[in-house]
PDB file of N, CA and C in Angstrom:
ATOM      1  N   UNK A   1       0.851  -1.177   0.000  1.00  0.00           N
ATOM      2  CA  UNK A   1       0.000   0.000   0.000  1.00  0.00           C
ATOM      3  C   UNK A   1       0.894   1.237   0.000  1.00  0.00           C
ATOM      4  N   UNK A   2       0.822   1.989  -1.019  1.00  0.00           N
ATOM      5  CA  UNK A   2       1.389   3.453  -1.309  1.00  0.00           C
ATOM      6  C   UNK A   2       1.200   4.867  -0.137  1.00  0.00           C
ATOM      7  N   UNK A   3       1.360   5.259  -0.059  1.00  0.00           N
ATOM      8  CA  UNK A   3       0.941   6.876   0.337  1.00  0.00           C
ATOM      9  C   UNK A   3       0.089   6.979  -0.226  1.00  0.00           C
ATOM     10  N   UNK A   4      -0.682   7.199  -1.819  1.00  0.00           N
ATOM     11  CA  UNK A   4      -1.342   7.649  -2.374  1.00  0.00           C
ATOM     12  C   UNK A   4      -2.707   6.712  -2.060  1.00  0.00           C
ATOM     13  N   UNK A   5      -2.620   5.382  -1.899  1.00  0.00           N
ATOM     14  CA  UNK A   5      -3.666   4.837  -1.891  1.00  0.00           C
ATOM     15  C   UNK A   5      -3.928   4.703  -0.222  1.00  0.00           C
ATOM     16  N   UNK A   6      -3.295   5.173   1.006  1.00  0.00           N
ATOM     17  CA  UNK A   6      -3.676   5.662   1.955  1.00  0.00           C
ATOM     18  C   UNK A   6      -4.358   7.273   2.269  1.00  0.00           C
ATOM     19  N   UNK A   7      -4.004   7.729   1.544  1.00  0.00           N
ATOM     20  CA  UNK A   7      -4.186   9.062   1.519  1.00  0.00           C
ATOM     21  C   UNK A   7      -6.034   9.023   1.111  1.00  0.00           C
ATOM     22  N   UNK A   8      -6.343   8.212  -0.423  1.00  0.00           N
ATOM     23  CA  UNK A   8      -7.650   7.844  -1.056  1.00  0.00           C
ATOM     24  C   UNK A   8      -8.412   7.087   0.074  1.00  0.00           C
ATOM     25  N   UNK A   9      -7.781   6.497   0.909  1.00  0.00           N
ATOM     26  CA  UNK A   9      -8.701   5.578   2.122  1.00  0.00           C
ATOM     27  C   UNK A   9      -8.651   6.259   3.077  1.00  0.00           C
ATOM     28  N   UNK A  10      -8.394   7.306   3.510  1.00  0.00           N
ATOM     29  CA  UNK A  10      -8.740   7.543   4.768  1.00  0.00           C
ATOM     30  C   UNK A  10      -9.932   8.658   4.736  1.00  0.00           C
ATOM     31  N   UNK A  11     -10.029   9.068   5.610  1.00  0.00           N
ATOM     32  CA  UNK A  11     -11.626   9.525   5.988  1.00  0.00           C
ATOM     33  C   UNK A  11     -11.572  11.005   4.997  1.00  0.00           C
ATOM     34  N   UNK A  12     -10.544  11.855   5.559  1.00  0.00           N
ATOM     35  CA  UNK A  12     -10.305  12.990   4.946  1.00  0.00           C
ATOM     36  C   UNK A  12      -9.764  13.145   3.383  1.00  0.00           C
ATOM     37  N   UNK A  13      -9.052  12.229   2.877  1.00  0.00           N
ATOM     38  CA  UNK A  13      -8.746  11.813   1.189  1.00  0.00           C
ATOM     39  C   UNK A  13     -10.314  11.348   0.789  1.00  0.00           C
ATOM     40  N   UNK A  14     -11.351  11.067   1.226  1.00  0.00           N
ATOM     41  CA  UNK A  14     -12.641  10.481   0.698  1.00  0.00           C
ATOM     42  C   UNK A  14     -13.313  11.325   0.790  1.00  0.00           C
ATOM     43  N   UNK A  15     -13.399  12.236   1.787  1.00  0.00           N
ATOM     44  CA  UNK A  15     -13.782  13.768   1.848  1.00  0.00           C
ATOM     45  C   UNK A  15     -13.695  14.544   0.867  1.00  0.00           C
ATOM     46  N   UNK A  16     -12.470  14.528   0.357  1.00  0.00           N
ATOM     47  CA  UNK A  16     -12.298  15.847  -0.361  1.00  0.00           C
ATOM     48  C   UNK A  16     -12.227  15.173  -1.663  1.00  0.00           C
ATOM     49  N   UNK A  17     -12.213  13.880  -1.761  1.00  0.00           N
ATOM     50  CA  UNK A  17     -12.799  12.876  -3.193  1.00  0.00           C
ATOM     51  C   UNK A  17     -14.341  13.463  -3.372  1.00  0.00           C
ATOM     52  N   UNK A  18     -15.082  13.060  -2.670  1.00  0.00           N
ATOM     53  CA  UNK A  18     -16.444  13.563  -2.589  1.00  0.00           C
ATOM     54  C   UNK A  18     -16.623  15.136  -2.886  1.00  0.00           C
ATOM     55  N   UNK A  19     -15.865  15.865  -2.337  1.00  0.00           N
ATOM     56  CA  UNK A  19     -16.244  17.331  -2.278  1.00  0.00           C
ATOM     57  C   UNK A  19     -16.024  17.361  -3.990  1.00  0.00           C
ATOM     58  N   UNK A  20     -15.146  17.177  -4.417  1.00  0.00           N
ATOM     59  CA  UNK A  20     -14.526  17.129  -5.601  1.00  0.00           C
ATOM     60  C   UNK A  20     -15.473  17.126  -7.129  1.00  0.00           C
ATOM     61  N   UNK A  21     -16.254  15.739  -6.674  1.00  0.00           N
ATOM     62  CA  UNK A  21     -17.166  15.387  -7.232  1.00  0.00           C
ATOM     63  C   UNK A  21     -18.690  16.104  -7.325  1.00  0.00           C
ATOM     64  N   UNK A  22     -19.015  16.313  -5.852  1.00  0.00           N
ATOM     65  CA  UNK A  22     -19.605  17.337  -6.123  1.00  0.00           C
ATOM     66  C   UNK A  22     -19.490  18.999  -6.698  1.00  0.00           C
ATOM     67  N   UNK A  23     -18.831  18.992  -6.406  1.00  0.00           N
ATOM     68  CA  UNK A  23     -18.530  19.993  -7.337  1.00  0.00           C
ATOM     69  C   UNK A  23     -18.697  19.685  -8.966  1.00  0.00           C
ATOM     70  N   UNK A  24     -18.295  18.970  -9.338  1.00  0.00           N
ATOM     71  CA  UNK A  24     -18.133  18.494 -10.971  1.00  0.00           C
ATOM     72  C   UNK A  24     -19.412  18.652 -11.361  1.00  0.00           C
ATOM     73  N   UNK A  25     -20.420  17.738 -10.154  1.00  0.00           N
ATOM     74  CA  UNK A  25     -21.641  17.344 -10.958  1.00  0.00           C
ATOM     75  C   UNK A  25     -22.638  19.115 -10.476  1.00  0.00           C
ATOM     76  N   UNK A  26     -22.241  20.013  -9.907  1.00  0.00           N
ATOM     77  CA  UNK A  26     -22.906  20.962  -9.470  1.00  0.00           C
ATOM     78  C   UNK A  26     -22.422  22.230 -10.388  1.00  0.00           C
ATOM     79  N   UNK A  27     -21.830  22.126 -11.366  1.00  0.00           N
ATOM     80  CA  UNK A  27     -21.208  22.708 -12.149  1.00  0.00           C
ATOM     81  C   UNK A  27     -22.015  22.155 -13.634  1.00  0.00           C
ATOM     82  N   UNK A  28     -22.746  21.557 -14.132  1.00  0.00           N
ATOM     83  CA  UNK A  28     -23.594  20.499 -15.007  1.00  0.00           C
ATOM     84  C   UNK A  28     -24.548  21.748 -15.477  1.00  0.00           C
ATOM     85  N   UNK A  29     -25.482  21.987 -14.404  1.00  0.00           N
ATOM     86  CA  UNK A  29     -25.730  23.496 -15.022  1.00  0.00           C
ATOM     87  C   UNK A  29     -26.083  24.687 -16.040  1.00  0.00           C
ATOM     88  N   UNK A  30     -24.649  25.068 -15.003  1.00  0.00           N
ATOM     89  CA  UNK A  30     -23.933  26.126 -15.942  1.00  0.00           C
ATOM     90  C   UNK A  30     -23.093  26.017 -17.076  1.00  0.00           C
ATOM     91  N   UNK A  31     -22.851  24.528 -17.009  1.00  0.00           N
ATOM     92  CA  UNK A  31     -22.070  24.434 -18.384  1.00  0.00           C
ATOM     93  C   UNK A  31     -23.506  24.208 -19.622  1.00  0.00           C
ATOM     94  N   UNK A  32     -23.986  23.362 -19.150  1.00  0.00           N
ATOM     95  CA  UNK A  32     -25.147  23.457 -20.163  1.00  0.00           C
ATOM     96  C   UNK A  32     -25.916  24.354 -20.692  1.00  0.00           C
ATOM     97  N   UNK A  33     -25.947  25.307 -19.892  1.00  0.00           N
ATOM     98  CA  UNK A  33     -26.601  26.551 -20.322  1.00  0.00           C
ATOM     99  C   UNK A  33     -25.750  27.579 -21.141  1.00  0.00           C
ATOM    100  N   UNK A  34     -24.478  27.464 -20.515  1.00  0.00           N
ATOM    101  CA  UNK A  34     -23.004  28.263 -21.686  1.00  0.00           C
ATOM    102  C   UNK A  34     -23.246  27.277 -22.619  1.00  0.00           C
ATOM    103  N   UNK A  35     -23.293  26.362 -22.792  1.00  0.00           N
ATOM    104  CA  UNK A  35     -23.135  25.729 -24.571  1.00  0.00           C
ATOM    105  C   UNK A  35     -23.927  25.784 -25.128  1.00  0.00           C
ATOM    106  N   UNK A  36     -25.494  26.221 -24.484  1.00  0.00           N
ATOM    107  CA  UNK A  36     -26.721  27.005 -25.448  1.00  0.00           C
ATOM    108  C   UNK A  36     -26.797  28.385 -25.258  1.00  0.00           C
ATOM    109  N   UNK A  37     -26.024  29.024 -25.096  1.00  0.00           N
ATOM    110  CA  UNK A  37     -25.830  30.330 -25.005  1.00  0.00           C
ATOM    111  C   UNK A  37     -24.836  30.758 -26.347  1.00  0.00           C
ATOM    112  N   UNK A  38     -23.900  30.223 -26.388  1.00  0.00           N
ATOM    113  CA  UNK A  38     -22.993  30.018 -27.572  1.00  0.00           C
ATOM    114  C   UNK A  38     -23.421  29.341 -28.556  1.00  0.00           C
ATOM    115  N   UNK A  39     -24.415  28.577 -28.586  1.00  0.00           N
ATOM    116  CA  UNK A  39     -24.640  28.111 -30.079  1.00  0.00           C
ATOM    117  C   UNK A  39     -25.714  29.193 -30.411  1.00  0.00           C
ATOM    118  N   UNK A  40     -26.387  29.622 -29.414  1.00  0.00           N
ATOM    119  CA  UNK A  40     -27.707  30.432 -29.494  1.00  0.00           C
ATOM    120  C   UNK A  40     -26.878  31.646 -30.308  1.00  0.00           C
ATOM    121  N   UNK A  41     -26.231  32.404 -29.995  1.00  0.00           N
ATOM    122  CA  UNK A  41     -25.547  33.502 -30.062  1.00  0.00           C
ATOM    123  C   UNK A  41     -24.632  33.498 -31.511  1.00  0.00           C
ATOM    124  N   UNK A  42     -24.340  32.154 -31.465  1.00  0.00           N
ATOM    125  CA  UNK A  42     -23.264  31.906 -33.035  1.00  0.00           C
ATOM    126  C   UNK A  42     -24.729  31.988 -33.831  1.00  0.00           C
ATOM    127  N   UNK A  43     -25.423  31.423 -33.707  1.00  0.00           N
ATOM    128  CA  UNK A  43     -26.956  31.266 -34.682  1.00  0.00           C
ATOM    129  C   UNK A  43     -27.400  32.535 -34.918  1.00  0.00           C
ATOM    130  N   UNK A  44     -27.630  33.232 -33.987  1.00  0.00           N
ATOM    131  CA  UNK A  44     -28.013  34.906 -34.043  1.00  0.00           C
ATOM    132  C   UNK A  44     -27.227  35.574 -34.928  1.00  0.00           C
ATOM    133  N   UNK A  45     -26.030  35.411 -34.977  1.00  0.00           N
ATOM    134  CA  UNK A  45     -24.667  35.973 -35.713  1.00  0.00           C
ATOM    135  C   UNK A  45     -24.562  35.781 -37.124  1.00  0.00           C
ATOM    136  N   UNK A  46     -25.388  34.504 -37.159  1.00  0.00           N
ATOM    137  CA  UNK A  46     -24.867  33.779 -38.496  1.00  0.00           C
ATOM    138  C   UNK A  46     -26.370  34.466 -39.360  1.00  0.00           C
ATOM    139  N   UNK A  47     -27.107  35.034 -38.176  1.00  0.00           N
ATOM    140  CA  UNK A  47     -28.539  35.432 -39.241  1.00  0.00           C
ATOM    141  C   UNK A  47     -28.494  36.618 -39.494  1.00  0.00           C
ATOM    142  N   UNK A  48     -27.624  37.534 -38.666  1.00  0.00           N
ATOM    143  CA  UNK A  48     -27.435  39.209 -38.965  1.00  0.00           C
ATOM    144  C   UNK A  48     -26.489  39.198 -39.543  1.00  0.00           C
ATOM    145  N   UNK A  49     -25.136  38.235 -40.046  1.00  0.00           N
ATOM    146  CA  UNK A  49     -24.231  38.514 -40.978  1.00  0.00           C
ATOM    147  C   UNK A  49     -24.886  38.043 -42.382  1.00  0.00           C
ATOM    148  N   UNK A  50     -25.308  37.238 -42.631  1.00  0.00           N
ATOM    149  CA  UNK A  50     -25.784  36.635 -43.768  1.00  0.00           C
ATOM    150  C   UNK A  50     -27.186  36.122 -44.413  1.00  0.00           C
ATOM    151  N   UNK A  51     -28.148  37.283 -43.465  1.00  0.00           N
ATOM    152  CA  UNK A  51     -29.685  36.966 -43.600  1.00  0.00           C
ATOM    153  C   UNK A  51     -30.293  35.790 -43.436  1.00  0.00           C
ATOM    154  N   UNK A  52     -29.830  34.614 -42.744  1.00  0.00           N
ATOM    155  CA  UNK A  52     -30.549  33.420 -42.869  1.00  0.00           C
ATOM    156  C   UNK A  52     -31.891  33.712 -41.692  1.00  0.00           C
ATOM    157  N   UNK A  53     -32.700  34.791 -41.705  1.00  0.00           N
ATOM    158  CA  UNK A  53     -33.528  34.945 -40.270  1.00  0.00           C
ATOM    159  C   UNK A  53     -34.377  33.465 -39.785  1.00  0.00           C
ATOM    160  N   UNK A  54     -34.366  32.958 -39.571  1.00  0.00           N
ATOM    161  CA  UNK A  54     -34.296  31.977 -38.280  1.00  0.00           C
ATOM    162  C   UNK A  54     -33.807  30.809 -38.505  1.00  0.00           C
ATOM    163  N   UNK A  55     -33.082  30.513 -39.790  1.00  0.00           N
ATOM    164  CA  UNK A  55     -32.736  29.403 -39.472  1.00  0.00           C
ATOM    165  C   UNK A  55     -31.394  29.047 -38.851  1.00  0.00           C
ATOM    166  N   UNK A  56     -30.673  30.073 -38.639  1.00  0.00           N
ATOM    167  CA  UNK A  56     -28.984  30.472 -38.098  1.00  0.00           C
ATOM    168  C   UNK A  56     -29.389  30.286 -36.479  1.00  0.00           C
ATOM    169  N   UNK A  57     -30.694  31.170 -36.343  1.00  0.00           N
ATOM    170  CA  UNK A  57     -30.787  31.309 -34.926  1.00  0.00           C
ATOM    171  C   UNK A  57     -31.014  29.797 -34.027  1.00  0.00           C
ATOM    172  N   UNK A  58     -31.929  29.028 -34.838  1.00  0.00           N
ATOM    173  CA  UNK A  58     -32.602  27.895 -34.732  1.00  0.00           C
ATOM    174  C   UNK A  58     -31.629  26.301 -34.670  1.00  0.00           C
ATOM    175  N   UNK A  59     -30.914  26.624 -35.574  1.00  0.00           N
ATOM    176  CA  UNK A  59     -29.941  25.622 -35.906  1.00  0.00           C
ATOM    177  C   UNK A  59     -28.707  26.230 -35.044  1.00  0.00           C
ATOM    178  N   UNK A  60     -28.138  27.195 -34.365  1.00  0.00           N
ATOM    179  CA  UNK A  60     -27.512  27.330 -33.531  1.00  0.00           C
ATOM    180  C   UNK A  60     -28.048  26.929 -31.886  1.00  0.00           C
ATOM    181  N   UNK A  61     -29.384  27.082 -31.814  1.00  0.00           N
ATOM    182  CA  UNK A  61     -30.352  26.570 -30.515  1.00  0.00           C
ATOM    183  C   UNK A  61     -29.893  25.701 -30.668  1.00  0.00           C
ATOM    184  N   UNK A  62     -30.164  24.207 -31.835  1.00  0.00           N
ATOM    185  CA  UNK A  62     -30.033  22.975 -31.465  1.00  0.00           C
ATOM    186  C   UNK A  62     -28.534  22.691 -31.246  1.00  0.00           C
ATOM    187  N   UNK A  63     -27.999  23.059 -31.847  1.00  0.00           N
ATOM    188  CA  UNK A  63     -26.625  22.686 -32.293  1.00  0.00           C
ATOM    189  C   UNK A  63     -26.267  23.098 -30.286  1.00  0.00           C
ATOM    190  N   UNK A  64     -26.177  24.014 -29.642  1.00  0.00           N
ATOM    191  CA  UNK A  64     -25.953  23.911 -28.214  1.00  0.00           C
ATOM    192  C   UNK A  64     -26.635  23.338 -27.404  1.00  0.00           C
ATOM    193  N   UNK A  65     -27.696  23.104 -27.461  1.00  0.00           N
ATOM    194  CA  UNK A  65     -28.459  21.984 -26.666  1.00  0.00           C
ATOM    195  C   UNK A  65     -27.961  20.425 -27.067  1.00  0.00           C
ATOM    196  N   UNK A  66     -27.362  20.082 -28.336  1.00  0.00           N
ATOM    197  CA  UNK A  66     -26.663  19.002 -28.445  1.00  0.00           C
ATOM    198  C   UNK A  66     -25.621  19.073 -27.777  1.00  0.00           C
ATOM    199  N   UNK A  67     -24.855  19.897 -27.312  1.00  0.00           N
ATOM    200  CA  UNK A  67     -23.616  19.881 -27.403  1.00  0.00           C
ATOM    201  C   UNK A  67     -23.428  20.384 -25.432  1.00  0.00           C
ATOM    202  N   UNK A  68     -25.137  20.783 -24.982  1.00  0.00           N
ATOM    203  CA  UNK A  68     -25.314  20.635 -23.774  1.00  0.00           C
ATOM    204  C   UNK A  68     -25.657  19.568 -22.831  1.00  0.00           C
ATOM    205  N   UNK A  69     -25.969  18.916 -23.991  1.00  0.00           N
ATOM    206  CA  UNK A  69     -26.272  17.141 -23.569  1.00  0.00           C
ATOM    207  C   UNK A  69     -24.928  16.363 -23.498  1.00  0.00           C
ATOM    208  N   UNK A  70     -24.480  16.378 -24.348  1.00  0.00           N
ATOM    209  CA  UNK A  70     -23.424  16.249 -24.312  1.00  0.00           C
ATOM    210  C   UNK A  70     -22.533  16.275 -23.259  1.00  0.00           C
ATOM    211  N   UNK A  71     -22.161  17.162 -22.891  1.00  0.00           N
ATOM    212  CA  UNK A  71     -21.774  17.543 -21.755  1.00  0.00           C
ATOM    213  C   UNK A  71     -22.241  16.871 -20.085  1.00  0.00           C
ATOM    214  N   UNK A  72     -23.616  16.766 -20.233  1.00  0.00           N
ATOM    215  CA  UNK A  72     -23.968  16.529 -19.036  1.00  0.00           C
ATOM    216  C   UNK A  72     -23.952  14.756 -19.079  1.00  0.00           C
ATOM    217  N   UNK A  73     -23.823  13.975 -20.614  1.00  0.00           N
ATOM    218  CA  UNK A  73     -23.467  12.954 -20.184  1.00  0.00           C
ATOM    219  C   UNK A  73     -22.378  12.281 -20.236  1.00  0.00           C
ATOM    220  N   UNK A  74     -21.324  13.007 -20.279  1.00  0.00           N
ATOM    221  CA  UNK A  74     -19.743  12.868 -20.370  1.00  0.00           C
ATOM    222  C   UNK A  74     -19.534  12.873 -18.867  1.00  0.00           C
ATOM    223  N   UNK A  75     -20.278  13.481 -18.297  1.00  0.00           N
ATOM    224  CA  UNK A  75     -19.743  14.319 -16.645  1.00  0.00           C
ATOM    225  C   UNK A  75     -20.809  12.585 -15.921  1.00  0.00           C
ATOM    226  N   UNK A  76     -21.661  12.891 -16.098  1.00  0.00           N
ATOM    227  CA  UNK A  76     -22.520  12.061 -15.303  1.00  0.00           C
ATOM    228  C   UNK A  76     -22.291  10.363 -15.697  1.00  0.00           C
ATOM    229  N   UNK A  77     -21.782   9.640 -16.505  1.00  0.00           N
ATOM    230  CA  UNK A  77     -21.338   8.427 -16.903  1.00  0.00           C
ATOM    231  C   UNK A  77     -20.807   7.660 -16.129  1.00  0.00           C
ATOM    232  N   UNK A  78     -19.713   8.908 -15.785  1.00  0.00           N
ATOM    233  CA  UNK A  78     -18.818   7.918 -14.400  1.00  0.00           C
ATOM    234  C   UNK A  78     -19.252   7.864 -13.471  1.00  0.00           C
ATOM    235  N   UNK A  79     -20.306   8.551 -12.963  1.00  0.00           N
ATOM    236  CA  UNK A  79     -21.425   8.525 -11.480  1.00  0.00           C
ATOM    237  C   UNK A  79     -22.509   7.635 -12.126  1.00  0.00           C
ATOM    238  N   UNK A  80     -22.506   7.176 -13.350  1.00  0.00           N
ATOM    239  CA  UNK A  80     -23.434   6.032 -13.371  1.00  0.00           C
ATOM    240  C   UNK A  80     -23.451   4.252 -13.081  1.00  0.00           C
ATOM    241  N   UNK A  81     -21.707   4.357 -13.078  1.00  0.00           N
ATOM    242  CA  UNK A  81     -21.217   2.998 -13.281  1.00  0.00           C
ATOM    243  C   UNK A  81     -21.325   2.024 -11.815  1.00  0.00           C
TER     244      UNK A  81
END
């Protein structure tokens, strides 16, 4: 047994394992909502530079809500196993 894998077993290394984690998954969020904020916003962009009126806006919505899903099941996978 290492240092490192005493350090992971004791009360206070499992502590701040946990704190850790929460954090990750309490952060899920706000990341999801920044990656439809940015596709939202690239979509908006893409309809006042080049007239596409709603379909820039629309197809940038989805395109961050994919990419907000995304996200939340990259993070949450390993808390599924």
């Amino acid at each position: 047994m290492g240092l490192k894998d005493f350090a992971k077993n004791s009360p206070r290394g499992q502590r701040l394992s946990m704190m850790g984690s929460l954090g990750e998954v309490a952060s899920l969020g706000l990341s999801f909502v920044i990656a439809l904020m940015i596709g939202t916003i690239g979509g908006w962009w893409l309809d006042q530079k080049f007239g596409w009126k709603p379909y820039g806006f629309f197809g940038g919505f989805f395109i961050g809500l994919a990419a907000g899903i995304r996200n939340v099941y990259f993070v949450t996978r390993k808390y599924l196993k």
